[in-house]
Every structure is written in structure tokens, then in C-alpha cells.
C-alpha atoms as a PDB file:
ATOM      1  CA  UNK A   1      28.219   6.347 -11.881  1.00  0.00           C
ATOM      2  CA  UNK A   2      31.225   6.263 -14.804  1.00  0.00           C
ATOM      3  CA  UNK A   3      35.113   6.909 -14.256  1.00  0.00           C
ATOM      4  CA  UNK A   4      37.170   6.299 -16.870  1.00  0.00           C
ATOM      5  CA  UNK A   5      35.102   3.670 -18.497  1.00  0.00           C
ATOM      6  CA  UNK A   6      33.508   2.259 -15.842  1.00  0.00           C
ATOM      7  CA  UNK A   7      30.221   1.565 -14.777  1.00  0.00           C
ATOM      8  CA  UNK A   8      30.340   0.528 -11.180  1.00  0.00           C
ATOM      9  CA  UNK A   9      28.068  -1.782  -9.937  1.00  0.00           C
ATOM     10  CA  UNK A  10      29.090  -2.191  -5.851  1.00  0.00           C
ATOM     11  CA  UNK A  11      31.914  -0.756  -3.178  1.00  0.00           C
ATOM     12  CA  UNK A  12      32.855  -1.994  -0.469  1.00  0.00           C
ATOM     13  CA  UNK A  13      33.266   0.857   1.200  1.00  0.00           C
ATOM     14  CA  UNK A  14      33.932  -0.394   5.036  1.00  0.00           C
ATOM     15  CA  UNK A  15      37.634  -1.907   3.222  1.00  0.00           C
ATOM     16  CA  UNK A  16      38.895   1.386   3.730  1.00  0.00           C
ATOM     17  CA  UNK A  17      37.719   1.732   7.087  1.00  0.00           C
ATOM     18  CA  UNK A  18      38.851  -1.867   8.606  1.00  0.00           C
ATOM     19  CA  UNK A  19      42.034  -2.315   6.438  1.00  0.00           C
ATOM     20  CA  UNK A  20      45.073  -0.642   5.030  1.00  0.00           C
ATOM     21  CA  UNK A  21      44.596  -1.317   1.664  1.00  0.00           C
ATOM     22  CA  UNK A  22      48.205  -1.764  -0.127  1.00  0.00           C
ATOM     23  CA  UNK A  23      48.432  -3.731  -3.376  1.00  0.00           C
ATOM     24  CA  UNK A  24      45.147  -3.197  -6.173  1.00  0.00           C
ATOM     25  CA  UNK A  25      44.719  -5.704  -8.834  1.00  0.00           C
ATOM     26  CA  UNK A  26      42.113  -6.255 -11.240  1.00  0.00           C
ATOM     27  CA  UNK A  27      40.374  -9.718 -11.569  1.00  0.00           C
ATOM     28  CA  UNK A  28      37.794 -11.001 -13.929  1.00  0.00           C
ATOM     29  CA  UNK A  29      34.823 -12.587 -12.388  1.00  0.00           C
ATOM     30  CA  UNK A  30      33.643 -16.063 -14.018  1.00  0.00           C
ATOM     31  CA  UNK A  31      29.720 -15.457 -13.613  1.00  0.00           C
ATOM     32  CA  UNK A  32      26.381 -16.954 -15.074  1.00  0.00           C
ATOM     33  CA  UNK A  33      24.343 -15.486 -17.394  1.00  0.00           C
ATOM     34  CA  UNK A  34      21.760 -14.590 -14.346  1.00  0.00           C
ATOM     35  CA  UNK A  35      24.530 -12.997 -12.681  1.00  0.00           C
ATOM     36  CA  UNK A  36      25.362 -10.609 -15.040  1.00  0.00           C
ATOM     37  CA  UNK A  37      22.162  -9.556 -15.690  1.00  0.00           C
ATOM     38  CA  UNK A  38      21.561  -8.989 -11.975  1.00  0.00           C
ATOM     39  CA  UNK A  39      24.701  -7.495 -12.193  1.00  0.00           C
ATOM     40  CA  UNK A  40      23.503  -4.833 -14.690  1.00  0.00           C
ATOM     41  CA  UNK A  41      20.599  -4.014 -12.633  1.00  0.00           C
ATOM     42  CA  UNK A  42      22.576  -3.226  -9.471  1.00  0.00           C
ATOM     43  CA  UNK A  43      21.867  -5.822  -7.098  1.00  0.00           C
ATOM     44  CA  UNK A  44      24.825  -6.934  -5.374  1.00  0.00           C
ATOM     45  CA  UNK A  45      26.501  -6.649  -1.892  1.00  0.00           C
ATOM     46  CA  UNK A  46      30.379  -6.946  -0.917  1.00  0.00           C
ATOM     47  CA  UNK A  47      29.337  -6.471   2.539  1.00  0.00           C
ATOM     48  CA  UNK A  48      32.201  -9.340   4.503  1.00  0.00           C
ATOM     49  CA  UNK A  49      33.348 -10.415   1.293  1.00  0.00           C
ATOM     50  CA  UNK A  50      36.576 -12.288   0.940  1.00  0.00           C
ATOM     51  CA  UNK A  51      38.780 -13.715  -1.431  1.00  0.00           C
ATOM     52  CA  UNK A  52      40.083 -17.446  -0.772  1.00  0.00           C
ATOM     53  CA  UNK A  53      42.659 -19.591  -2.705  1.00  0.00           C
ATOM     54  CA  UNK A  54      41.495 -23.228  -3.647  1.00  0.00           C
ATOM     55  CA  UNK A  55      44.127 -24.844  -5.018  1.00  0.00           C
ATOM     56  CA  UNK A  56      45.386 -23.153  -7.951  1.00  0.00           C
ATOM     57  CA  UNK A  57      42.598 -20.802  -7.702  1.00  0.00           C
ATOM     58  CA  UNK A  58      41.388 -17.463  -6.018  1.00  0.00           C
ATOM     59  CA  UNK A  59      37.859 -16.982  -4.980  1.00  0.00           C
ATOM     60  CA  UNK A  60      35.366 -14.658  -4.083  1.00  0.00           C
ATOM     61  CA  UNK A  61      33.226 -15.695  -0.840  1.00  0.00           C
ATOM     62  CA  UNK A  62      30.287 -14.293   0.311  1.00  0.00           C
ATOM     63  CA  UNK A  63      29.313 -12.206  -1.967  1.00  0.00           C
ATOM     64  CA  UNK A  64      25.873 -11.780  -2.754  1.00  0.00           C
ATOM     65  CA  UNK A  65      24.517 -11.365  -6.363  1.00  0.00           C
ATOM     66  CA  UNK A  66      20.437 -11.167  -5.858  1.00  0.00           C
ATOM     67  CA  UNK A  67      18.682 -13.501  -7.655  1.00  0.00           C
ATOM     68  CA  UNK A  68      17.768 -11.965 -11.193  1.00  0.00           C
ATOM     69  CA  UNK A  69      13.612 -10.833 -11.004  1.00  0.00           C
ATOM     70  CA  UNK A  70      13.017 -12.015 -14.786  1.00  0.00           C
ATOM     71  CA  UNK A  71      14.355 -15.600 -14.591  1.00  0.00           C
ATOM     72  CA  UNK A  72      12.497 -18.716 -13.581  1.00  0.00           C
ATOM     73  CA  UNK A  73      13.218 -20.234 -10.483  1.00  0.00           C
ATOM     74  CA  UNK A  74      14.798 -23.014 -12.263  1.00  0.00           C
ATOM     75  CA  UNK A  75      17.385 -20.990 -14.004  1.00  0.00           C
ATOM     76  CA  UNK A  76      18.430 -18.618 -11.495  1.00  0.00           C
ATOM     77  CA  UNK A  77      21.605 -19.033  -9.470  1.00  0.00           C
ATOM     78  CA  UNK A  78      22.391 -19.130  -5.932  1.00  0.00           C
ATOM     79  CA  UNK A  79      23.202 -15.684  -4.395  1.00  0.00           C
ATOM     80  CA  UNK A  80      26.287 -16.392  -2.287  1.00  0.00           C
ATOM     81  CA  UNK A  81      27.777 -18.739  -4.022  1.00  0.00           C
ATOM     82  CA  UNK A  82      32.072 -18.910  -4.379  1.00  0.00           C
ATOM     83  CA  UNK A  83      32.658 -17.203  -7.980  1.00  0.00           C
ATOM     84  CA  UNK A  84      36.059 -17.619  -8.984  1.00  0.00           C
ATOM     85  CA  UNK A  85      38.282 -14.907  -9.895  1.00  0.00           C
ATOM     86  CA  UNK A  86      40.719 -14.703 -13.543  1.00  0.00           C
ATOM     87  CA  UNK A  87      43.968 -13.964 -12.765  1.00  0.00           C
ATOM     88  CA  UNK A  88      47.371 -14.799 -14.417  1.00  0.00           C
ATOM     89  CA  UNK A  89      49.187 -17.883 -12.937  1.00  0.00           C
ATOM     90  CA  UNK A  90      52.014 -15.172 -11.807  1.00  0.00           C
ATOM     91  CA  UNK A  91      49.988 -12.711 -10.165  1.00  0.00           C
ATOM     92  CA  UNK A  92      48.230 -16.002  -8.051  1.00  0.00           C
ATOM     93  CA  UNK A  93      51.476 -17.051  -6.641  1.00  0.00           C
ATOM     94  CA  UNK A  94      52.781 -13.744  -5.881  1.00  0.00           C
ATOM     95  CA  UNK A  95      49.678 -13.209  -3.966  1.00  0.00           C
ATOM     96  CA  UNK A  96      49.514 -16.460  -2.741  1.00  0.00           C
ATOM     97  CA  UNK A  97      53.285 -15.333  -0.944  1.00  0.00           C
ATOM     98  CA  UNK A  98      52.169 -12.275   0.452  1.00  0.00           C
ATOM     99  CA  UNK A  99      48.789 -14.004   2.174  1.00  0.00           C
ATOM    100  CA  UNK A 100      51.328 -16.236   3.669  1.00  0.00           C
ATOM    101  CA  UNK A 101      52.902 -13.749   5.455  1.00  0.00           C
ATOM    102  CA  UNK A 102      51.497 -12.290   8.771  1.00  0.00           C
ATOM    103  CA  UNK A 103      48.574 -10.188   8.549  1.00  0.00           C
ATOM    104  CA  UNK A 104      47.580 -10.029   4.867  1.00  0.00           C
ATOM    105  CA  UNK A 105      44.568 -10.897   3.240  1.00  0.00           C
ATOM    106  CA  UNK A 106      42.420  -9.773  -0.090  1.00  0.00           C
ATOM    107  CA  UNK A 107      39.511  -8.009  -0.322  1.00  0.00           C
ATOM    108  CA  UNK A 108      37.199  -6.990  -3.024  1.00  0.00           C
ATOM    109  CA  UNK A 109      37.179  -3.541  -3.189  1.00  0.00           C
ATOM    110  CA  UNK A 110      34.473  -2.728  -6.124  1.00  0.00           C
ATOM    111  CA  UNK A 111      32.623  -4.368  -8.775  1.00  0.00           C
ATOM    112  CA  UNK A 112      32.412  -2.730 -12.017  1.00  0.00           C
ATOM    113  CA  UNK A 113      31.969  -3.574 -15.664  1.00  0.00           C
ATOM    114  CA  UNK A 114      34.967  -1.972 -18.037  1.00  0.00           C
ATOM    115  CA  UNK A 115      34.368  -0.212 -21.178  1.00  0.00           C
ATOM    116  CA  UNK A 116      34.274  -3.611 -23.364  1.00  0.00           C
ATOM    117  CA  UNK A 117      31.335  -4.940 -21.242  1.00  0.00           C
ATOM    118  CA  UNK A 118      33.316  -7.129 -18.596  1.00  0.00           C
ATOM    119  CA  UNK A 119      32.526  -7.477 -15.077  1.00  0.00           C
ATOM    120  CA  UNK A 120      35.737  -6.980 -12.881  1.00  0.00           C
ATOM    121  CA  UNK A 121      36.505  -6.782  -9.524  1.00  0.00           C
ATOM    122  CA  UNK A 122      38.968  -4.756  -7.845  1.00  0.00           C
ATOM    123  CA  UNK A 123      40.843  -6.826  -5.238  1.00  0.00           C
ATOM    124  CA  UNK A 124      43.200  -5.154  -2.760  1.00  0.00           C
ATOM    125  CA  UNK A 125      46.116  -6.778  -0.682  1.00  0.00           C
ATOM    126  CA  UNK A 126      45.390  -5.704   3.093  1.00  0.00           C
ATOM    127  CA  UNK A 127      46.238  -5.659   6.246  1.00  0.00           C
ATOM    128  CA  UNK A 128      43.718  -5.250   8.917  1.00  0.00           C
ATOM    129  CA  UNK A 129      43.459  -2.111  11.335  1.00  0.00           C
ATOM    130  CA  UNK A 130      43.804  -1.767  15.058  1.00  0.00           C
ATOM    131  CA  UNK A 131      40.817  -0.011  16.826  1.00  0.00           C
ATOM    132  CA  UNK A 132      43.177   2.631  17.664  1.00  0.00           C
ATOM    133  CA  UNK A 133      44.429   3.194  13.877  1.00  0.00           C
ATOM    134  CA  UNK A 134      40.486   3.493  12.848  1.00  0.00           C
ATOM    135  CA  UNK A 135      40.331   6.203  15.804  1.00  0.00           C
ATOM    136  CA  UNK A 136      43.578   7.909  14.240  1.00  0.00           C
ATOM    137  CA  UNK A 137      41.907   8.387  11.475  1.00  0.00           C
ATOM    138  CA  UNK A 138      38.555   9.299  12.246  1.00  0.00           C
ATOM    139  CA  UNK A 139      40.205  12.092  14.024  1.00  0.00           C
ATOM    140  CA  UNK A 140      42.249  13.143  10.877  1.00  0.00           C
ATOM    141  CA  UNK A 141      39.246  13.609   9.327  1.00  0.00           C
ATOM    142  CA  UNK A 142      37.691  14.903  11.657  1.00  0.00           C
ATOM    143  CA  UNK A 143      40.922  17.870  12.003  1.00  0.00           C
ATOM    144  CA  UNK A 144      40.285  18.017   7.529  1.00  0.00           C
ATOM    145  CA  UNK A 145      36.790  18.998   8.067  1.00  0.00           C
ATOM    146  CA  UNK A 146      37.276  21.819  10.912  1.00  0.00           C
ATOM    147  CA  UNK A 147      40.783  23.186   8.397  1.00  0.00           C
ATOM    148  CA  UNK A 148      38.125  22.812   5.427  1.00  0.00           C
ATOM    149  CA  UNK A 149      35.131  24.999   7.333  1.00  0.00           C
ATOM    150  CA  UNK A 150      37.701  27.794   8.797  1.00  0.00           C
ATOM    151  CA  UNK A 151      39.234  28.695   5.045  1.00  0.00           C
ATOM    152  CA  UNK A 152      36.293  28.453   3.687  1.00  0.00           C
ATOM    153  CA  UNK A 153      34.817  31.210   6.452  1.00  0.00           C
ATOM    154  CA  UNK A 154      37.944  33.211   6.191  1.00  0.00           C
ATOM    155  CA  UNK A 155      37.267  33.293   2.544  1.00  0.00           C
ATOM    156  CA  UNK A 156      34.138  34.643   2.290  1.00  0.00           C
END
């Protein structure tokens, strides 16, 4: 699947559903060569995926890259291991002052490799949803679909 360039490689699509997503950045991933290549082939999961910051640096936990089928045991890399993520020095501290305050936290959003080749991920600044605001919308949606069906009756 391409937009604008990209070739995406994972969503995490339950982000939307658990979290108002607010802020999006774009972060490079620092990955083996295994990675990428397991990358390329599809095989990764952002299922409770997190970003973390370690001193001066963000990372991405739990995140699982399968091991790549064409490399020897030896040389493959472990699936769930913390990758860290490129970002400038100003965008780490301004993130690193909104995660302070109450509530927020990043999450990767998608994987995707640009049009030069990269792997990024798409990390979002969120804050995480009541039961009640997940029932809010379901029920928007819900209202969408039956507005959607009725014009498109009426139309016919």
C-alpha cells in the first residue's frame, strides 16, 4: 500500500481507538541489517508498543520485528528488542516536557519506509481515552454509517 511515497510496512491501528492522538512526528528507526530486511517483507507488529526516553534518548519498546527467514540463526536479531528512535535534540526535550505533564505518552502510530528507502516511524503525542469516550465514539460512527445508508437509499 503507497501514499505519497510511502510504502507502509505496519499500523497500529488500536492508537486511534485507546488514545486521542494530538501531536505526529516522524522518527527514524536505528535498525540491523536483519531488521530491515524483515522489514521489507512485512513482518512486524506494533501491537502495545511504546516509546520510552533513556537518558538523552527515545525508544521504541515492544515492538516486534520477526526474525528474518533467510538469515542464520547466528546473525539474526532479537524480535522485541528496544530500537532507538532519531530525533533532533529539540524535538526530544519538547517531548520530553509534554510526557511530563499529566496524561501524555507516545505511541507509534505506523511504520513505513519513505521514498529514499528509510524506515520511519510515525510517533504520536497521546492522551489515553476513558471507556466512555471510546463508547462516544463508537456511537458516532455508528450515527455516520445509518446518515451514510439513508442518502445513499434516498439517492437511488
Amino acid at each position: 500500500m503507497k501514499k505519497s511515497g510511502r510504502k507502509i510496512v505496519c499500523e497500529n491501528r488500536k492508537a486511534r481507538h485507546d488514545y486521542f492522538l494530538e501531536d505526529f512526528y516522524e522518527a527514524g528507526i536505528s535498525l540491523t541489517g536483519t531488521e530491515v530486511k524483515s522489514l521489507r517483507e512485512g513482518k512486524a507488529n506494533l501491537r502495545d508498543s511504546y516509546c520510552e526516553f533513556r537518558g538523552k534518548s527515545v525508544y521504541l519498546i515492544n515492538m516486534h520485528i520477526s526474525p528474518y527467514s533467510k538469515a542464520s540463526i547466528r546473525d539474526n536479531h532479537e524480535p522485541q528488542r528496544p530500537r532507538r528512535l532519531l530525533l533532533h535534540k529539540y524535538e526530544i526535550l519538547k517531548l520530553l516536557n509534554r510526557v511530563k505533564e499529566k496524561g501524555y505518552t507516545l505511541i507509534p502510530v505506523t511504520i513505513y519506509f519513505n521514498d529514499r528507502g528509510y524506515a520511519k516511524a510515525e510517533i504520536a503525542l497521546a492522551k489515553g481515552k476513558r471507556q466512555y469516550d471510546k463508547r462516544d465514539d463508537i456511537l458516532e460512527r455508528d450515527a455516520k454509517r445509518r446518515i451514510e445508508r439513508a442518502l445513499k437509499e434516498k439517492f437511488r
